[in-house]
Protein backbone atom coordinates (compact mmCIF):
# COMPACT_ATOMS: atom_id res chain seq x y z
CA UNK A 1 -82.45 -99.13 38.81
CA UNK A 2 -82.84 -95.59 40.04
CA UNK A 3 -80.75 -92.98 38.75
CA UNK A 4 -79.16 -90.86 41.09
CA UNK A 5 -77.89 -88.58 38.73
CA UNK A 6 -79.10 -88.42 34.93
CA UNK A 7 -77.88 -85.98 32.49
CA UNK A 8 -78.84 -86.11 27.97
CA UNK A 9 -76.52 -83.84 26.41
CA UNK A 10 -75.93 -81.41 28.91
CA UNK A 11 -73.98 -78.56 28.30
CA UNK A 12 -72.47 -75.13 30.05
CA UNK A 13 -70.90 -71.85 28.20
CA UNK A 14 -69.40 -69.08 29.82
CA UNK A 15 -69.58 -66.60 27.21
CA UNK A 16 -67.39 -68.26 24.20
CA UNK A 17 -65.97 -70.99 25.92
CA UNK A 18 -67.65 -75.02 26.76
CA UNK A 19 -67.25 -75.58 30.11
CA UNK A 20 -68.96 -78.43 30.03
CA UNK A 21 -70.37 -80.37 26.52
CA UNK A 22 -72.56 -82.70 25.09
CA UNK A 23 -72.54 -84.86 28.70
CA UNK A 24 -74.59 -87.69 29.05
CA UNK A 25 -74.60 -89.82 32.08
CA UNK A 26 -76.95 -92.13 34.16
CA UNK A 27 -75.48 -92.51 37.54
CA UNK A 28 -77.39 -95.46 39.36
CA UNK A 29 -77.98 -94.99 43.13
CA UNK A 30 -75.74 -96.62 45.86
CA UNK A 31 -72.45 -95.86 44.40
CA UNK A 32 -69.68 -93.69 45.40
CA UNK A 33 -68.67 -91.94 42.68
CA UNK A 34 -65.13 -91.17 41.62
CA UNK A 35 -65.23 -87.97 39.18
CA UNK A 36 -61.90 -87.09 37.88
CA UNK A 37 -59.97 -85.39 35.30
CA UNK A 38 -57.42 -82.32 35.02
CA UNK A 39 -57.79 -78.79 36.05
CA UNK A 40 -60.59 -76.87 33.60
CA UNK A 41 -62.22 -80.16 32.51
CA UNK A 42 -65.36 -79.12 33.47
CA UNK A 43 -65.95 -81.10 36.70
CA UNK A 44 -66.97 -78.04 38.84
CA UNK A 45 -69.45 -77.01 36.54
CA UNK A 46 -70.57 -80.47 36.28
CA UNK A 47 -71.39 -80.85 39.90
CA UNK A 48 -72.92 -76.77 40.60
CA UNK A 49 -75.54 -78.33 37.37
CA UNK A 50 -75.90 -81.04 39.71
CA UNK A 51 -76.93 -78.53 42.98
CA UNK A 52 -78.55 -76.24 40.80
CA UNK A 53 -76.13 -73.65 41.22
CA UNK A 54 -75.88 -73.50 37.41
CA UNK A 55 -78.64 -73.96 34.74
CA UNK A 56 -77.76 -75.70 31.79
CA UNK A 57 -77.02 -73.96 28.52
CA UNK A 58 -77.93 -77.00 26.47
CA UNK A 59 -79.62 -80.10 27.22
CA UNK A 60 -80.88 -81.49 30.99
CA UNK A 61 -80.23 -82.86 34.16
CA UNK A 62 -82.05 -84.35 36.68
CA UNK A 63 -80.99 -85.46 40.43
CA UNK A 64 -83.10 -88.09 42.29
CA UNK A 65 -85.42 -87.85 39.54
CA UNK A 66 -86.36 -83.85 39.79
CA UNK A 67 -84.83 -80.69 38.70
CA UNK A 68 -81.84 -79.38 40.59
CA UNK A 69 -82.75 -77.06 43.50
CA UNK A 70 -86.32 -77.22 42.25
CA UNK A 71 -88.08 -76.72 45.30
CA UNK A 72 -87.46 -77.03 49.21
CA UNK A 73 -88.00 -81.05 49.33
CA UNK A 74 -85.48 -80.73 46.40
CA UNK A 75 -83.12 -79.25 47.88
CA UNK A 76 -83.54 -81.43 51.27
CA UNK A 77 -81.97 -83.91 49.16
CA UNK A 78 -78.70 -83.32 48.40
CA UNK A 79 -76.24 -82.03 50.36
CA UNK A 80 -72.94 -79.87 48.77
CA UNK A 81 -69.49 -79.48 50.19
CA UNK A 82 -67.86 -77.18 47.94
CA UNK A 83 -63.92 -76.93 47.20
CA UNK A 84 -62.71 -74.68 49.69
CA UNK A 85 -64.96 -76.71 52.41
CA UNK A 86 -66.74 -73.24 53.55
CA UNK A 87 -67.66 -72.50 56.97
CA UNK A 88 -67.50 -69.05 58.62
CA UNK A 89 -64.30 -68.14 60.68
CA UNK A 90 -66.45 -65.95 63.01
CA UNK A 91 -68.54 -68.73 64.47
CA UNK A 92 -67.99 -71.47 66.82
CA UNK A 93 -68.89 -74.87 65.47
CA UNK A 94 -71.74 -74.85 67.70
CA UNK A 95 -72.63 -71.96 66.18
CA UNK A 96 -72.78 -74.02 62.79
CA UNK A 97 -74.92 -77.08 64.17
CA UNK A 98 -77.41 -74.31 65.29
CA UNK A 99 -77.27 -72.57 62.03
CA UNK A 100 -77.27 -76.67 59.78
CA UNK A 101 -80.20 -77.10 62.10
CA UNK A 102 -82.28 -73.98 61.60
CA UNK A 103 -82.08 -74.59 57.75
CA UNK A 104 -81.93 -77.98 57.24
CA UNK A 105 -85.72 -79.70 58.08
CA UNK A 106 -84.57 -83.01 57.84
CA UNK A 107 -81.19 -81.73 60.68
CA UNK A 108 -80.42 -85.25 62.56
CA UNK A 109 -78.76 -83.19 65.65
CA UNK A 110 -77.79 -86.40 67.17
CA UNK A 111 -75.34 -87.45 64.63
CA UNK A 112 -74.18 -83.97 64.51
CA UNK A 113 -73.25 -83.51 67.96
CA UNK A 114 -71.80 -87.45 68.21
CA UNK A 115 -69.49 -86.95 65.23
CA UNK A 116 -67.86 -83.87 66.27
CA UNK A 117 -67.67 -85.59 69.46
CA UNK A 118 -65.28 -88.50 68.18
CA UNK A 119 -63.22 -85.87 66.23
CA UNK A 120 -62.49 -84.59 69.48
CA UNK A 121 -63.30 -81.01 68.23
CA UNK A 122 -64.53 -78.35 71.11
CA UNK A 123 -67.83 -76.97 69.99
CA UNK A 124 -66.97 -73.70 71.62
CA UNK A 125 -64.19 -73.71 69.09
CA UNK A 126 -64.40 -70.73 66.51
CA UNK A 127 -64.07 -72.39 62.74
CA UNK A 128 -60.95 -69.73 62.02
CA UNK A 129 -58.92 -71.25 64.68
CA UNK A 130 -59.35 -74.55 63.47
CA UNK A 131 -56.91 -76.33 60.74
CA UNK A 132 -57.85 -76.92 57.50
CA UNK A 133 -58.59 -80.53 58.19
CA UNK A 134 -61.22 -79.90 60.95
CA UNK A 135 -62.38 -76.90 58.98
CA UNK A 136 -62.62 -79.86 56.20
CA UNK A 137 -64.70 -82.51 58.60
CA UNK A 138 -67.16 -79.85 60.11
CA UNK A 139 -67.91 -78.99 56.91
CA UNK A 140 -68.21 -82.68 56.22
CA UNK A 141 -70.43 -82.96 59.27
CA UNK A 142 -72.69 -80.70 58.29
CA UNK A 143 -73.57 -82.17 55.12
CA UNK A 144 -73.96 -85.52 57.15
CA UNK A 145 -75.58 -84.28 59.50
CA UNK A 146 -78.85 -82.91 56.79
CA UNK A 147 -79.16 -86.58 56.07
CA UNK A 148 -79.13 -86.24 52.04
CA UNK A 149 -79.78 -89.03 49.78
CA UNK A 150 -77.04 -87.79 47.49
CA UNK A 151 -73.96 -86.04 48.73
CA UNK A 152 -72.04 -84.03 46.65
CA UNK A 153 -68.11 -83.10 47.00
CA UNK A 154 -65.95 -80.98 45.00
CA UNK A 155 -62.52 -81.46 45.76
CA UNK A 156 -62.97 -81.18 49.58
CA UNK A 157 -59.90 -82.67 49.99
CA UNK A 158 -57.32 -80.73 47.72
CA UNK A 159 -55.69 -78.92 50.18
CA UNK A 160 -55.32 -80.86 53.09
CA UNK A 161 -52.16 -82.76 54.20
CA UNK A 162 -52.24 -86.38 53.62
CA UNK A 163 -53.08 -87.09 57.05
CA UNK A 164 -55.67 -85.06 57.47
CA UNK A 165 -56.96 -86.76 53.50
CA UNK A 166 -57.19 -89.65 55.09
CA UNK A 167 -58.96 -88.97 57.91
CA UNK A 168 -61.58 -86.96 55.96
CA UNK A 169 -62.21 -89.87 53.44
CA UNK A 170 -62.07 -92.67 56.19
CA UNK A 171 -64.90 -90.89 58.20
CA UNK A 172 -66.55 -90.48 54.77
CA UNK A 173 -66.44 -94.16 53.87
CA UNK A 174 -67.80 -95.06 57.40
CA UNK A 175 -70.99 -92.26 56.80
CA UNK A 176 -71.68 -93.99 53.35
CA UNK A 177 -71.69 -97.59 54.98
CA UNK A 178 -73.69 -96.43 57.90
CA UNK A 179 -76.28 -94.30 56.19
CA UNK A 180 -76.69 -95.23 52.67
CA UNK A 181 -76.31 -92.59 50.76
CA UNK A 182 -74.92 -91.81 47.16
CA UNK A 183 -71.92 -89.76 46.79
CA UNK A 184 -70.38 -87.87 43.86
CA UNK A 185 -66.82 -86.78 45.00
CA UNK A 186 -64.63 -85.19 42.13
CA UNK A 187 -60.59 -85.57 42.73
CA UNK A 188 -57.68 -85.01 40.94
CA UNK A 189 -55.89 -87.65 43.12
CA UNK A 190 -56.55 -90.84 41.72
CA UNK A 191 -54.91 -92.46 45.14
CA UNK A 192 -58.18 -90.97 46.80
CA UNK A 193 -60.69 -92.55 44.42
CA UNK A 194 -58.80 -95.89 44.72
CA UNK A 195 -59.33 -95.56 48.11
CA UNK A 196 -63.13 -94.65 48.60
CA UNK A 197 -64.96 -94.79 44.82
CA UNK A 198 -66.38 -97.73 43.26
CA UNK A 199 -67.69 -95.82 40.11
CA UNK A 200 -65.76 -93.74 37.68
CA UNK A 201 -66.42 -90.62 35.45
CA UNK A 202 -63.29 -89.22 33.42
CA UNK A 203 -63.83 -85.90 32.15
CA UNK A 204 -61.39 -84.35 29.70
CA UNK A 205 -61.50 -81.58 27.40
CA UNK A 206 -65.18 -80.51 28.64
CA UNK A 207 -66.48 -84.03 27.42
CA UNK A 208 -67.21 -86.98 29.70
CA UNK A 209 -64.59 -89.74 28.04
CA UNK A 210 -65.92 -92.69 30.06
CA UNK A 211 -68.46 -93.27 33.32
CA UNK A 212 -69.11 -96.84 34.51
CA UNK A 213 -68.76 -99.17 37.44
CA UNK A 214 -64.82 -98.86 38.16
CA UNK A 215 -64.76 -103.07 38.05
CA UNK A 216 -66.92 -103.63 34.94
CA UNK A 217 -64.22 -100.61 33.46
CA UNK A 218 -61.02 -102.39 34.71
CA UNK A 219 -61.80 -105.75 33.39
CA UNK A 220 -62.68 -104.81 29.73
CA UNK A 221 -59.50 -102.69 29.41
CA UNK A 222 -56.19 -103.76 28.84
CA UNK A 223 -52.84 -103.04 27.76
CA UNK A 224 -51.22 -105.11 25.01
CA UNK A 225 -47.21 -104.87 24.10
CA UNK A 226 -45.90 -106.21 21.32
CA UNK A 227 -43.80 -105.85 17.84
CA UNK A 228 -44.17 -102.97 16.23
CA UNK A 229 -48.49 -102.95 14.57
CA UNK A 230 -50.10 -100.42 13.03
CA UNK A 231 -53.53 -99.83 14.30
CA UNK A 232 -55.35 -100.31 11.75
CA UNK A 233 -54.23 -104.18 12.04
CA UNK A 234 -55.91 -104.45 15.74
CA UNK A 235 -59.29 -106.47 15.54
CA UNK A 236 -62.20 -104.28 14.86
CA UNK A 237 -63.63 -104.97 18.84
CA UNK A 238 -60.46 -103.46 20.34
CA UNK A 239 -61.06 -99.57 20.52
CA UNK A 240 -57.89 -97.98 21.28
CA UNK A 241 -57.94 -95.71 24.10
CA UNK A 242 -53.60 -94.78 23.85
CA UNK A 243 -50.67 -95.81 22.01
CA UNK A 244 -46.96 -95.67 22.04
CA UNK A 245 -44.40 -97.01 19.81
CA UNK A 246 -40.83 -97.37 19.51
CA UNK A 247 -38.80 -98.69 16.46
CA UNK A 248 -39.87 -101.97 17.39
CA UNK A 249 -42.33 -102.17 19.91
CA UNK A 250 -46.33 -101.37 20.31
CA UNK A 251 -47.84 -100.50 23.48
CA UNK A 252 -51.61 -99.79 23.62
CA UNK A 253 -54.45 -99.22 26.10
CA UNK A 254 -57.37 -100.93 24.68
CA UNK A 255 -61.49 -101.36 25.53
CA UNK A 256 -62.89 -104.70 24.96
CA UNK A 257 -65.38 -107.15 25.88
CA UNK A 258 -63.81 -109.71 23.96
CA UNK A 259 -60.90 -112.25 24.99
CA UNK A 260 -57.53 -110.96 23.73
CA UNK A 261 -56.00 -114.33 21.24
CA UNK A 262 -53.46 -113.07 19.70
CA UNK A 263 -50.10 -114.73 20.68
CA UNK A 264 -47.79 -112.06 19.71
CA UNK A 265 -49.57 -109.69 22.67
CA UNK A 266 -48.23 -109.63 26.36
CA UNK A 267 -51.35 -108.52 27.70
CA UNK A 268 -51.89 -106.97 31.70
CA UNK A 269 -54.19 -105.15 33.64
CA UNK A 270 -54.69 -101.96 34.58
CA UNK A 271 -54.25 -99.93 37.86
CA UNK A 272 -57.24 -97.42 38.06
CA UNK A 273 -54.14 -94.61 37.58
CA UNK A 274 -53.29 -96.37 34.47
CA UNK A 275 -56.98 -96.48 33.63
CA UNK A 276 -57.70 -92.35 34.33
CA UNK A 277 -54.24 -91.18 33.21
CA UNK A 278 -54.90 -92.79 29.14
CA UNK A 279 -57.85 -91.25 29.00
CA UNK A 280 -56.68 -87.97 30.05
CA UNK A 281 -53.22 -88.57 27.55
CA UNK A 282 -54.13 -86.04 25.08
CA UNK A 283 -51.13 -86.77 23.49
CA UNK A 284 -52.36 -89.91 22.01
CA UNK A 285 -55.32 -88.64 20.10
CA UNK A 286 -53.92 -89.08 16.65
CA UNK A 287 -53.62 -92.79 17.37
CA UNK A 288 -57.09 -92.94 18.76
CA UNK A 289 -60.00 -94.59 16.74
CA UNK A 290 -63.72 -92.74 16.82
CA UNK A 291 -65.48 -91.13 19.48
CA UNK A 292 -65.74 -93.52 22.87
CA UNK A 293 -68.58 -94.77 24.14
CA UNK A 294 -69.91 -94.06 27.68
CA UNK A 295 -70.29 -97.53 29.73
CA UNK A 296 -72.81 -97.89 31.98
């Protein structure tokens, strides 16, 4: 299957510091993608690789099969909404069309003009006297509107009220279904990825912690409760991703592929917030066994 996005041990240092390390990834095409974790984890970074806004300080990354930004038809490719959903206060939105248009070859005017349309927005309207919601959907127009095969989000979301979220991610969700395009969104709302993404990437720490289809990851983990059990006693399949403990009682997030037989378990499911927020726990490290593996 075709990657959409493909990264082997991709790294990024700013000066001392790992913003991003040792990532490897292989996105397949057709997915939204859900890319989450807390502020400083390295999902920014992560996505400017993926625009080729950034160059790599170790290892590589490819998007649709070529080098990021590497060349006009490159570029025509992907389409970038970054965090603070950018458009210029001094123009009208018409003025924006006309400028998506005069740099964009591939420009599809017609969906352009017929989304802003059935927001109801005024194309005479200047983008400074708009709220941050419309500023947030022309800005989401405009990447529509260049007709990528993958589009790329970074937060676009974060600020808005959640109104104006919803609106943003339900006229997303309709684009996706109506053009076929990949998406990489990043979040720190897990509600939102519930909502629109049916592939998962956790970063924590600057290190991806687990990437895979968000069914395949919700059916292989689990959480067990139970007396009190060391974890060295858990069957060798069962890789621990948390743990708590009382006096008495055991409660751990686990990763398997293997039915769960043990009698003394209650075992559930997982919500995808139970899911993101264990993997994020750094509190549980100690009880954690060796390094994850990435699903995909």
């Amino acid at each position: 299957m075709t990657s959409v996005l493909a990264a082997q041990g991709l790294g990024k240092k700013y000066g001392k510091r790992w913003a991003l390390r040792e990532c490897t990834i292989d996105i397949p095409a057709g997915h939204v993608v859900g890319l989450v974790g807390p502020n400083g984890a390295g999902k920014t970074t992560l996505l400017k690789l993926a625009s080729g806004q950034l160059e790599p300080t170790t290892g590589g990354i490819t998007v649709l099969s070529g080098r990021p930004a590497g060349g006009p038809a490159q570029l025509a490719k992907v389409g970038f909404v970054a965090q603070d959903t950018p458009v210029y206060a001094g123009l009208s939105i018409a003025d924006h069309l006309r400028l998506g248009a005069r740099l964009n070859p591939g420009w599809d005017a017609v969906i352009a003009r017929e989304r802003i349309a059935r927001l109801g927005l005024d194309p005479a309207h200047r983008a400074g006297k708009l709220s941050g919601g419309q500023r947030a959907q022309v800005a989401l127009t405009l990447g529509l509107a260049k007709r990528p095969e993958l589009l790329i989000l970074d937060e676009p979301v974060a600020s808005l009220d959640p109104l104006a979220r919803r609106e943003f991610l339900q006229g997303l969700m309709e684009a996706t279904v109506e053009h076929e395009f990949s998406v990489v969104l990043s979040s720190h709302l897990v509600s939102d990825l519930e909502r629109t993404c049916d592939y998962l990437i956790v970063l924590v720490d600057s290190r991806v912690q687990i990437a895979g289809e968000t069914e395949h990851l919700l059916a292989t983990h689990h959480r067990l409760t139970g007396p009190r059990r060391d974890p060295s006693r858990l069957p060798a399949d069962q890789h621990i991703v948390s743990a708590r403990h009382t006096d008495r009682q055991s409660t751990y997030i686990i990763r398997t592929g293997a039915p769960i037989l043990d009698p003394a378990w209650t075992v559930s499911r997982l919500t995808l917030e139970d899911l993101v927020l264990a993997y994020m726990d750094k509190s549980t490290a100690a009880d954690r066994r060796p390094t994850l593996e990435v699903q995909r």
